[in-house]
Protein backbone atom coordinates (compact mmCIF):
# COMPACT_ATOMS: atom_id res chain seq x y z
CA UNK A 1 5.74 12.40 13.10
CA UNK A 2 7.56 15.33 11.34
CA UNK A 3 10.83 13.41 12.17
CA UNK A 4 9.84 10.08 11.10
CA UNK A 5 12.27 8.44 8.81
CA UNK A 6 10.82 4.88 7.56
CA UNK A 7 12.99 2.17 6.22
CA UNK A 8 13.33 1.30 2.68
CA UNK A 9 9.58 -0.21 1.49
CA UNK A 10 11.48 -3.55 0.54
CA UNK A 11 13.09 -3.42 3.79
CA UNK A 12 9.28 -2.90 6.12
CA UNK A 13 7.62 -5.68 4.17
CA UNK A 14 10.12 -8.40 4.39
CA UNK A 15 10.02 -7.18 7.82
CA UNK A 16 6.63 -7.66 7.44
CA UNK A 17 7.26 -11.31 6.55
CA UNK A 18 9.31 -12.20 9.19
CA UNK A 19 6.71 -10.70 12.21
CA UNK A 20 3.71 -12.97 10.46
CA UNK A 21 6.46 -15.93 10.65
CA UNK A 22 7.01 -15.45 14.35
CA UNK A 23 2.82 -14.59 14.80
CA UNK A 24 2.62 -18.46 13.37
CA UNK A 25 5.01 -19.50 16.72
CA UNK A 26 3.59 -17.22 19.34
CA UNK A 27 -0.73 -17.63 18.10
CA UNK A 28 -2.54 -20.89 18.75
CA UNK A 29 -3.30 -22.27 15.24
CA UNK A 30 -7.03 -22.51 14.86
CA UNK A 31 -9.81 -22.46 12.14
CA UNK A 32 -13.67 -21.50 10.89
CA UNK A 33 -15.28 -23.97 8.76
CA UNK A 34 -16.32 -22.68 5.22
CA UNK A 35 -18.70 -23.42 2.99
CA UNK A 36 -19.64 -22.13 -0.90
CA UNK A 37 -21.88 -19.14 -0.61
CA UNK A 38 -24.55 -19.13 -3.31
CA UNK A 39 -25.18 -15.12 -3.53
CA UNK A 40 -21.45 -14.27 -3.51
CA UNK A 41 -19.75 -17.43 -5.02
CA UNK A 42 -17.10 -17.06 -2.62
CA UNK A 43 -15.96 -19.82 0.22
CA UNK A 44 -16.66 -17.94 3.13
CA UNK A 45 -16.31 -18.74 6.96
CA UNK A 46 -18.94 -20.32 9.22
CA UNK A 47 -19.50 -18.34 12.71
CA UNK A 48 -19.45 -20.24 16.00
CA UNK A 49 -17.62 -22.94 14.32
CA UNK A 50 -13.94 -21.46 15.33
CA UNK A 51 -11.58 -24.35 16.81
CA UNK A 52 -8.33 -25.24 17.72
CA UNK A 53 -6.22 -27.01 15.29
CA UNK A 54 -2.37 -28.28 14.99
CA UNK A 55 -0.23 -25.69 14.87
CA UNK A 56 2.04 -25.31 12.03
CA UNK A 57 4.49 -22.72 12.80
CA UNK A 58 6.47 -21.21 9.88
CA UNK A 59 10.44 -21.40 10.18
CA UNK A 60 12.85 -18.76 8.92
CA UNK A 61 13.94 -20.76 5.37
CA UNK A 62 10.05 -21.56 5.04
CA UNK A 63 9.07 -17.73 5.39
CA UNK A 64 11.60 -16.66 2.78
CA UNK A 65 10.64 -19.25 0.39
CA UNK A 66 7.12 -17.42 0.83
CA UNK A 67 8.44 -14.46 -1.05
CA UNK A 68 8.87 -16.19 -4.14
CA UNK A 69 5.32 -17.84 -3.73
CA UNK A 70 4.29 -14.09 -3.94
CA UNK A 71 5.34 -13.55 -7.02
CA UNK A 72 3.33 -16.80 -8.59
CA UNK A 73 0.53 -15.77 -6.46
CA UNK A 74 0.49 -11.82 -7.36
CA UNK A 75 1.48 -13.01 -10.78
CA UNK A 76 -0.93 -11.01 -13.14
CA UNK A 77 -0.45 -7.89 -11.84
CA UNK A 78 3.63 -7.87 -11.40
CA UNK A 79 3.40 -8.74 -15.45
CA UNK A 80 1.15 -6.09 -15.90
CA UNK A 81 3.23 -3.60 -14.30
CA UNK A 82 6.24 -5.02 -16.22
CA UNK A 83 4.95 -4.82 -19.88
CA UNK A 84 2.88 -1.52 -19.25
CA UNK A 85 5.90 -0.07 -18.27
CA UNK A 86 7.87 -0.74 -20.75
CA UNK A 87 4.90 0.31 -23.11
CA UNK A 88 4.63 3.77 -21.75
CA UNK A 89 8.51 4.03 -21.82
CA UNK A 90 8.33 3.35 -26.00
CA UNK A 91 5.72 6.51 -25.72
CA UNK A 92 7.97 8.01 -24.28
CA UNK A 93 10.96 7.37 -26.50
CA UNK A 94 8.71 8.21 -29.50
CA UNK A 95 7.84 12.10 -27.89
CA UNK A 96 4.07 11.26 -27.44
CA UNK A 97 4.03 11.33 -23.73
CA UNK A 98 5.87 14.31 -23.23
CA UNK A 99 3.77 16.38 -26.16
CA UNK A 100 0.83 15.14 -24.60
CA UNK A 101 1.97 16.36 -21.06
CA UNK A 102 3.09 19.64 -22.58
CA UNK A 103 -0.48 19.63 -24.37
CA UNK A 104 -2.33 19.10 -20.85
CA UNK A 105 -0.01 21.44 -18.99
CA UNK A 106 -0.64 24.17 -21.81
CA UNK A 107 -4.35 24.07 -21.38
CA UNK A 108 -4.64 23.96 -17.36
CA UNK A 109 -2.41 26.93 -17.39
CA UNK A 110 -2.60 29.00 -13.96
CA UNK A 111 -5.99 26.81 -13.33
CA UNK A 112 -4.09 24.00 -12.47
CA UNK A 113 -5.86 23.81 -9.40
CA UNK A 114 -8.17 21.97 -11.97
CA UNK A 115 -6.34 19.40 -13.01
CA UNK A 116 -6.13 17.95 -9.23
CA UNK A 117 -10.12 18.16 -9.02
CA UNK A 118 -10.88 16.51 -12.88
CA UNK A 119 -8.21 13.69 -12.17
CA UNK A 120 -9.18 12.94 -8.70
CA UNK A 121 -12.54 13.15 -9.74
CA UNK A 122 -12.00 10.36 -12.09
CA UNK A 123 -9.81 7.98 -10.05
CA UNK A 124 -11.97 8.21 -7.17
CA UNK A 125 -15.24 7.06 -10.13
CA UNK A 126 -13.22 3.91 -10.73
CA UNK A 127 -12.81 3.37 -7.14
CA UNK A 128 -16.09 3.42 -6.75
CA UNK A 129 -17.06 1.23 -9.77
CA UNK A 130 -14.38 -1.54 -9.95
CA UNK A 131 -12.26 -0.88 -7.05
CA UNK A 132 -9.51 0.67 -9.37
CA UNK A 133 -5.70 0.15 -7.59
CA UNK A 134 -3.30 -1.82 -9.53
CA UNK A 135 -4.60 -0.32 -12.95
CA UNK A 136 -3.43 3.31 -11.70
CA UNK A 137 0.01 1.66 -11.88
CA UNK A 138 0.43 2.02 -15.73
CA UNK A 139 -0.40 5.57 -15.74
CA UNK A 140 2.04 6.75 -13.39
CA UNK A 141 4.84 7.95 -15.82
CA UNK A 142 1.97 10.67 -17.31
CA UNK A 143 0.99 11.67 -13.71
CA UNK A 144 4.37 12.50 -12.81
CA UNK A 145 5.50 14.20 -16.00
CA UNK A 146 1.98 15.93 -15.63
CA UNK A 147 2.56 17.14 -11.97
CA UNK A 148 6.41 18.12 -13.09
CA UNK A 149 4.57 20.34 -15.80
CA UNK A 150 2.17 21.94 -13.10
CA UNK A 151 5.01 22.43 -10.23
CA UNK A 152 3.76 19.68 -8.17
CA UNK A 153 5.76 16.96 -6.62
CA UNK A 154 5.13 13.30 -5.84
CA UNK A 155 2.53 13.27 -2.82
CA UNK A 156 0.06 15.17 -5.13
CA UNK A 157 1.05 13.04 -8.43
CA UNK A 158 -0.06 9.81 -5.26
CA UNK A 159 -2.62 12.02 -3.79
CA UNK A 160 -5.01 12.60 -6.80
CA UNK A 161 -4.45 9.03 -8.37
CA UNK A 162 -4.27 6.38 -6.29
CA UNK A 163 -5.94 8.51 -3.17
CA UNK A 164 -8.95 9.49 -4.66
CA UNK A 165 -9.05 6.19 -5.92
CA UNK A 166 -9.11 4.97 -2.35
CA UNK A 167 -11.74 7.01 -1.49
CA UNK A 168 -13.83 6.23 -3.71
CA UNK A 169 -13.76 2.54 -3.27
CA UNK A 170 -13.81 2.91 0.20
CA UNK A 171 -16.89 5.18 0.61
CA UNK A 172 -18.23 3.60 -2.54
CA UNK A 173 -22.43 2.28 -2.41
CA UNK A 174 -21.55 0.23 -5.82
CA UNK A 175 -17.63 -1.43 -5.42
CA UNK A 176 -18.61 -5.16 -5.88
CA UNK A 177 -15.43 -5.82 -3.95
CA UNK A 178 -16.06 -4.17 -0.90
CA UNK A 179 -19.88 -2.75 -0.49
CA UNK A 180 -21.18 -5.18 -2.89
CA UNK A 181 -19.56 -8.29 -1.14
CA UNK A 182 -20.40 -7.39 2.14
CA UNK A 183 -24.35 -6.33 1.88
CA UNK A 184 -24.46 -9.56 0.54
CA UNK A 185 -22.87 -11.66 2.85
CA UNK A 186 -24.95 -9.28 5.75
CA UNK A 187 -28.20 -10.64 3.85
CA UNK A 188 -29.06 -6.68 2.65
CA UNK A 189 -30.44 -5.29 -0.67
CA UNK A 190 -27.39 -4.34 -2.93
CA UNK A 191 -28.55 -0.94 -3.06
CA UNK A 192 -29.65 -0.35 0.45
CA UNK A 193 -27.95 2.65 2.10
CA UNK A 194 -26.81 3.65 -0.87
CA UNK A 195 -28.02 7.65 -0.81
CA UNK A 196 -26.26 7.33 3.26
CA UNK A 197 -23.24 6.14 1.34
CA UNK A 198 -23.55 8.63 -1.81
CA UNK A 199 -23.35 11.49 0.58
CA UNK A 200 -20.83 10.16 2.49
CA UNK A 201 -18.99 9.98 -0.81
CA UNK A 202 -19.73 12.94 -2.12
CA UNK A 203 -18.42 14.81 1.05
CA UNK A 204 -15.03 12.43 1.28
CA UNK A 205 -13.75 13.02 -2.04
CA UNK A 206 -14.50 16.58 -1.54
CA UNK A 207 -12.80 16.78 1.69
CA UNK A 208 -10.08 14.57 -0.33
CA UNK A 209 -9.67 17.33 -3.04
CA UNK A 210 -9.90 20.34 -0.89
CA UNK A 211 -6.72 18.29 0.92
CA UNK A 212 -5.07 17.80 -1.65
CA UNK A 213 -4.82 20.90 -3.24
CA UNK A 214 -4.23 22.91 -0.25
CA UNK A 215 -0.89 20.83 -0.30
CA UNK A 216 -0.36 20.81 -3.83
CA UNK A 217 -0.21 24.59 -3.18
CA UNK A 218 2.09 24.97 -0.57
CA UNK A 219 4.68 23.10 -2.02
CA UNK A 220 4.79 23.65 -5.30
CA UNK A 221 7.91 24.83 -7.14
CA UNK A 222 8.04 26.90 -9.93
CA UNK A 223 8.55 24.30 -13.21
CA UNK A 224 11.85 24.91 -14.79
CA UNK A 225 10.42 25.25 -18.40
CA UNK A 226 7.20 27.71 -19.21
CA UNK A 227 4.15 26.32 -21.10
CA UNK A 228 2.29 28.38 -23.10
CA UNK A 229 -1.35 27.24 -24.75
CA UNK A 230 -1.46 25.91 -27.74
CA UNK A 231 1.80 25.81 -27.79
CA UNK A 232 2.21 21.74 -28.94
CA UNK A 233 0.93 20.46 -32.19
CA UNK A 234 -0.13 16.88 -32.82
CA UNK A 235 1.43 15.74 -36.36
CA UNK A 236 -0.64 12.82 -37.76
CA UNK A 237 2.08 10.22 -36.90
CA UNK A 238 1.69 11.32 -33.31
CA UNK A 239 -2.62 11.30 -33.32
CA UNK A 240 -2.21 7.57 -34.39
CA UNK A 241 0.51 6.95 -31.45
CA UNK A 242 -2.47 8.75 -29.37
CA UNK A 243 -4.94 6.59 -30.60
CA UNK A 244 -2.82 3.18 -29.91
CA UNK A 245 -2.29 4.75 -26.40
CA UNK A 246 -5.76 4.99 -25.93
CA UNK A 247 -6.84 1.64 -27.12
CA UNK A 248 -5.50 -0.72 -24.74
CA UNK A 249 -7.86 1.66 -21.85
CA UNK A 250 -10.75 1.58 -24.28
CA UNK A 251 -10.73 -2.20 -25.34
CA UNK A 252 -10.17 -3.12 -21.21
CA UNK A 253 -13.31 -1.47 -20.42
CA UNK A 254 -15.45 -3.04 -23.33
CA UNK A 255 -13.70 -6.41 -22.08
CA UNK A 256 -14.46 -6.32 -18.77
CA UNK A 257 -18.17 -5.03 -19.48
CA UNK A 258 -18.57 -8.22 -21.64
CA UNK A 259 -15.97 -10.73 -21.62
CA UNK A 260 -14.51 -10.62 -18.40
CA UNK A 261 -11.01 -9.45 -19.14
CA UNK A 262 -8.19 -9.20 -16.05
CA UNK A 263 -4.91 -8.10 -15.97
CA UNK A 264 -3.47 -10.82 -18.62
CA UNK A 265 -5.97 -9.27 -21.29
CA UNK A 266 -5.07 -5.36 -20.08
CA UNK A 267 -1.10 -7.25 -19.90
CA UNK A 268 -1.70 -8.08 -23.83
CA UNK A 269 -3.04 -5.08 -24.82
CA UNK A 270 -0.51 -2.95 -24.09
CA UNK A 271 2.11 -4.75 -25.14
CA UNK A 272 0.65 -4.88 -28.69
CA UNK A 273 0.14 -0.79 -28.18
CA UNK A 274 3.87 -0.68 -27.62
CA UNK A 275 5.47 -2.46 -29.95
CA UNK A 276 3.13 -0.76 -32.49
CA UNK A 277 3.93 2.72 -31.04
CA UNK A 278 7.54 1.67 -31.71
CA UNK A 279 6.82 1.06 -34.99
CA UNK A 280 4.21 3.73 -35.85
CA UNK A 281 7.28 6.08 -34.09
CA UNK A 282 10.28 5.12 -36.53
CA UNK A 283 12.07 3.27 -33.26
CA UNK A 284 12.12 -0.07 -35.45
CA UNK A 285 12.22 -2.99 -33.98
CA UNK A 286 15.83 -3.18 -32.16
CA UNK A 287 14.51 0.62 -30.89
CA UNK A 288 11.16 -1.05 -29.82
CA UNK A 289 12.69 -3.84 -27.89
CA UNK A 290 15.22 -1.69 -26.14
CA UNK A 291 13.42 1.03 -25.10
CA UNK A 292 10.57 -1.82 -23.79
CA UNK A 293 13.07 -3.18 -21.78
CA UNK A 294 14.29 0.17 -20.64
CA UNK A 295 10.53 0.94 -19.36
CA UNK A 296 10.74 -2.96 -17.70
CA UNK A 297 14.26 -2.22 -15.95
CA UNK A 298 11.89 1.08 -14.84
CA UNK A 299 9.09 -0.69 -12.85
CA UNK A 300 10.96 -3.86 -11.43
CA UNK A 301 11.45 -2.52 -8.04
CA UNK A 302 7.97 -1.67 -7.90
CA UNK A 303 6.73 -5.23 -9.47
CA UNK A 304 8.97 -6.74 -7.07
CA UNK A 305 7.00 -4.92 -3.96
CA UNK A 306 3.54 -6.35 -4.77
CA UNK A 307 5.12 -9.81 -4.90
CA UNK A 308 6.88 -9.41 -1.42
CA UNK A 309 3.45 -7.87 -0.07
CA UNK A 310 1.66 -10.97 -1.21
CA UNK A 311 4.20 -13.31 0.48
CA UNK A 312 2.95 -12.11 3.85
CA UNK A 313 -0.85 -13.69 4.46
CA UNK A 314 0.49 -16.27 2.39
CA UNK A 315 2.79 -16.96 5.80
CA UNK A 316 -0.43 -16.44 7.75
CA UNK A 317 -2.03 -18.78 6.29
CA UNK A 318 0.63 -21.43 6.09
CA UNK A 319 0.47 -21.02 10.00
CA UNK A 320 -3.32 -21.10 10.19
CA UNK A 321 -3.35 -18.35 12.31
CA UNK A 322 -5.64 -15.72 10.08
CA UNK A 323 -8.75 -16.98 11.93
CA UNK A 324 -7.60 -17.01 15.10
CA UNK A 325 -6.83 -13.20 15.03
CA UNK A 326 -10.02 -12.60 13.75
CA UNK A 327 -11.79 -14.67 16.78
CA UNK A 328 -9.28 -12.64 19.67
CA UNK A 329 -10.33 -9.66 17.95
CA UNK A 330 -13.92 -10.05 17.52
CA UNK A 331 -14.71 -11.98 20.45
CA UNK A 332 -14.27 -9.37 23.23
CA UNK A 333 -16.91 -7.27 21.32
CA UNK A 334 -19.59 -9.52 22.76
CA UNK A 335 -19.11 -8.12 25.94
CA UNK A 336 -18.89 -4.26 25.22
CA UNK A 337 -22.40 -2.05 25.07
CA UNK A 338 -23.85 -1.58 21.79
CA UNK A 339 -22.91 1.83 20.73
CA UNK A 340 -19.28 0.82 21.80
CA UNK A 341 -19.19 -2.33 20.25
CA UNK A 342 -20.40 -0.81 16.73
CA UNK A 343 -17.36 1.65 17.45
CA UNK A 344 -14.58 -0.89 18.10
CA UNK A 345 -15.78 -3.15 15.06
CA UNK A 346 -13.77 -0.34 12.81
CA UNK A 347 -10.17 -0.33 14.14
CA UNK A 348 -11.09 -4.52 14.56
CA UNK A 349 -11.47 -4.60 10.83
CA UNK A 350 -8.49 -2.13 10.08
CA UNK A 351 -6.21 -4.40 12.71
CA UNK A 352 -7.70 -7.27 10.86
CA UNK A 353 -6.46 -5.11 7.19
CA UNK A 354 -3.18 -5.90 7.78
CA UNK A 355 -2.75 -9.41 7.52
CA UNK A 356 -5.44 -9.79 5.18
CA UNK A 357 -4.79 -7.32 2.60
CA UNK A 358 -7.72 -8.21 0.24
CA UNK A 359 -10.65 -5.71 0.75
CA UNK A 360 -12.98 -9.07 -0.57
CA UNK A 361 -10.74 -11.29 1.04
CA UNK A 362 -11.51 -9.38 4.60
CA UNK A 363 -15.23 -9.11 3.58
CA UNK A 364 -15.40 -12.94 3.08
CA UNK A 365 -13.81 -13.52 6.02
CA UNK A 366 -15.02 -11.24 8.63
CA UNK A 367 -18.40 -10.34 7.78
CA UNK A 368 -20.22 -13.99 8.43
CA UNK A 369 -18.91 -13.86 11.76
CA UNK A 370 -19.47 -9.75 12.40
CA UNK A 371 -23.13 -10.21 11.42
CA UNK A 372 -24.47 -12.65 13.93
CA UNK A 373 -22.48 -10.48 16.76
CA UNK A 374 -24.12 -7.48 15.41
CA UNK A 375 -27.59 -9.13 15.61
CA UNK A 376 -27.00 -10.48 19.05
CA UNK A 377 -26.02 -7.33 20.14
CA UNK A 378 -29.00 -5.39 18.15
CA UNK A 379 -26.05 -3.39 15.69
CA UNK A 380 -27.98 -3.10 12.39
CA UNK A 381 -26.61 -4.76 9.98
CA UNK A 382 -25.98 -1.61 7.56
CA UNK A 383 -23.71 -0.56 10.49
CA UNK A 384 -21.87 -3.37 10.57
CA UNK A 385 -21.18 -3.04 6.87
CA UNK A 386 -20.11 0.40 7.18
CA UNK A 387 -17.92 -0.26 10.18
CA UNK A 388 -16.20 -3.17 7.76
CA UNK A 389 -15.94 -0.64 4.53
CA UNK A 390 -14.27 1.82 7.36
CA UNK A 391 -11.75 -0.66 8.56
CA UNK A 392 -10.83 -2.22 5.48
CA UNK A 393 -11.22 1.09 3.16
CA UNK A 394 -9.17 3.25 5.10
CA UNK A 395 -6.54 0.94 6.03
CA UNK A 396 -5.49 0.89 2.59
CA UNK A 397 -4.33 4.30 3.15
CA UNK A 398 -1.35 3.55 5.23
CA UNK A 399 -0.88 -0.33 6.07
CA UNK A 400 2.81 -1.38 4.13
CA UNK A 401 0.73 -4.49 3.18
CA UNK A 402 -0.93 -2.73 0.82
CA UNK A 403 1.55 -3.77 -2.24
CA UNK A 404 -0.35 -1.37 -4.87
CA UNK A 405 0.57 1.86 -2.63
CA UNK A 406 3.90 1.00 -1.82
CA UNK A 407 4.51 0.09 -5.53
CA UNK A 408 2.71 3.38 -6.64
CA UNK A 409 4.70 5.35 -4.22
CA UNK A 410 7.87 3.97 -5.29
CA UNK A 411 7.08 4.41 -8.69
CA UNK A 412 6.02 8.34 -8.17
CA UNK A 413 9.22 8.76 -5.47
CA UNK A 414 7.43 9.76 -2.69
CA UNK A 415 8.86 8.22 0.75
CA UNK A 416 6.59 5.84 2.60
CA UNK A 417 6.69 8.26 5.72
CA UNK A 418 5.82 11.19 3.53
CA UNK A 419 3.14 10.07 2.43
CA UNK A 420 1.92 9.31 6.12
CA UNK A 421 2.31 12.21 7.07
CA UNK A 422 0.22 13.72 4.28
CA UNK A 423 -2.51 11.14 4.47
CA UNK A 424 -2.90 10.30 8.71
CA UNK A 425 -4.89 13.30 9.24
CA UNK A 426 -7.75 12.89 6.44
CA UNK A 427 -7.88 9.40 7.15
CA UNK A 428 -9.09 10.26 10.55
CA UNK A 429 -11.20 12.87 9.27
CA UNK A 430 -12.73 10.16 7.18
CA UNK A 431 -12.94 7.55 9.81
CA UNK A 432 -15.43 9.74 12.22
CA UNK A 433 -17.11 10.45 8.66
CA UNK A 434 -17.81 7.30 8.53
CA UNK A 435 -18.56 6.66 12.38
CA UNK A 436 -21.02 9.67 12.15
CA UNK A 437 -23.01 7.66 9.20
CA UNK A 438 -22.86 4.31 11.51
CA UNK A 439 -24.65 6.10 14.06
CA UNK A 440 -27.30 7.68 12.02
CA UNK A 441 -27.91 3.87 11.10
CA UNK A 442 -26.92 1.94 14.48
């Protein structure tokens, strides 16, 4: 793999596009029935009932005009990307970001080594409570500028962010969108397993760390400019551009805790942060509005990614071909031993991560029909759920569907095949982690 040279991101997922296009022509189209499920409040699929419908394949003009249906679809998050980053870019025009960089840099000193294990620390806690991915996005300028400070390059600045974040939601006993989701849909307590899947946690983002830093370490360079503690003082015009930084993060948590905020809400927030930063700054208004649109020119290749990402299961699905992967893939399972069977259900679910790059979307879809197999076959049904947060977890890691990696990594500058060959080997670390707590369970 050390010679691997990947095409352009933009390049692999319209590529991407086109291969679920000609899936549509070569797969027979077929379908589950669905129904509203009261304990989730999610449509999900109906086992047994798979059949054969009309096909309708997806032509060339058809799969292109997908890739503007992306964008509607994946919406939210390519605005949020687009007015955070022209937020942090006003920071950044104003001197905050870099004194607070200097500031953090300063106090790590030669223990930088800590600033890998606090960070990834707390990425990998909002995996594991909310799923965190597309909200890492707006914090990417401080990572990098932090990582510059430290002598660190991109993979870490990808590694301690949006990896631990993976890890965490992946290994995670609370995520609603991936543990929560599927004990539910498998009939289970919402807590069951959960000290199985807090160990199993504890020892991944460990394992994660220890990775992380070992690399970190190997490659770092020597930062061009020394930083010396205490070193960078905080006027009060720059404490109250803190504090504005600060309260877009702080009034997203309170909203989501009570009045279910999304992205729009986060969106709004920090674009009133940045034009007051502006202002607060002594940019004035023409200074504001330029240097937001500076930050915007930033982050559109990035916001364009997630959009081209969501095009492709919108092609699947045009083609009505989504469940008839999952039934080729799921029914020769029925046939294989137990202990084998529980095995294969992980690389089913990370085959079936591809297309459907959702982790609720994939729980919704796969585990009504995983679960009756599991029973017939006498897999527990906390197995089954492991073998699904596995599949779909981990796959995040490395599929090019993913749209908030590929946007993160072209935000951070770290090439796609760089990054695989950072992250390949931990992921299979952390699949037989996982496989060992399937079989403790099977």
């Amino acid at each position: 793999m050390s010679k691997l040279h990947l095409p352009h991101p933009m390049v692999l997922l319209l590529a991407c596009v086109l291969v679920a296009a000609a899936l549509t022509h070569v797969l027979p189209a077929g379908s589950f029935d669905r129904h509203e499920d009261a304990a989730t409040g999610r449509t999900v699929v109906v086992a047994g009932t798979y059949q054969q419908v009309e096909a309708q394949p997806v032509g060339l003009f058809d799969a292109f005009v997908a890739v503007p249906r992306g964008f509607v679809a994946g919406a939210e998050v390519i605005v949020l990307v687009l007015l955070v980053g022209g937020a942090w870019t006003v920071v950044d025009k104003a001197g905050t970001l870099r004194a607070i960089v200097d500031w953090l840099v300063g106090r790590f000193g030669k223990r930088r080594y800590l600033a890998i294990i606090i960070l990834s620390f707390a990425f990998a806690a909002g995996g594991a409570l909310e799923n965190m991915g597309e909200e890492i996005i707006p914090l990417v300028p401080v990572l990098l500028l932090l990582c510059q400070g430290l002598g660190y390059d991109a993979i870490s600045a990808a590694a301690m962010s949006i990896g631990a974040a993976m890890v965490g939601s992946a290994f995670s006993p609370l995520n609603p969108f991936q543990a929560g989701i599927a004990l539910k849909l498998a009939q289970l307590p919402l807590l069951s397993g959960a000290g199985l899947r807090t160990g199993m946690l504890l020892v991944a983002i460990s394992l994660w760390i220890w990775w992380t830093i070992r690399y970190a370490e190997r490659h770092r360079v020597e930062p061009a400019e020394a930083h010396v503690i205490g070193d960078v003082t905080f006027d009060v015009r720059q404490r109250i551009i803190l504090a504005l930084v600060v309260a877009p993060f702080v009034a997203y948590i309170i909203g989501v805790l009570n009045f279910g905020w999304g992205f729009n809400e986060l969106s709004a927030a920090f674009f009133m942060a940045g034009i007051a930063v502006g202002l607060v700054g002594r940019l004035g208004m023409q200074g504001t509005i330029d240097a937001y649109f500076d930050g915007m020119r930033s982050v559109t290749a990035a916001a364009v990614l997630i959009g081209v990402a969501r095009s492709i299961s919108l092609v699947l699905e045009d083609g009505r071909v989504i469940d008839t992967i999952l039934q080729g893939l799921v029914t020769p399972l029925a046939d294989a031993p137990r202990a084998t069977a529980a095995m294969l259900m992980v690389p089913v679910q990370a085959l079936l991560h591809i297309p459907v790059s959702s982790v609720s979307g994939q729980a919704v879809l796969t585990m009504p029909v995983m679960v009756p197999l599991s029973d017939l076959l006498g897999i527990s049904r906390q197995a089954t759920v492991l073998a699904y947060q596995a599949g779909a977890g981990l796959t995040e890691f490395w599929t090019p569907t993913n749209g908030t990696l590929m946007a993160i990594l072209l935000s951070v500058k770290c090439p796609y095949e760089r990054w695989l060959r950072f992250a390949f080997p931990m992921v299979l670390l952390l699949t037989a982690l996982f496989i060992a707590g399937m079989l403790t369970v099977l």
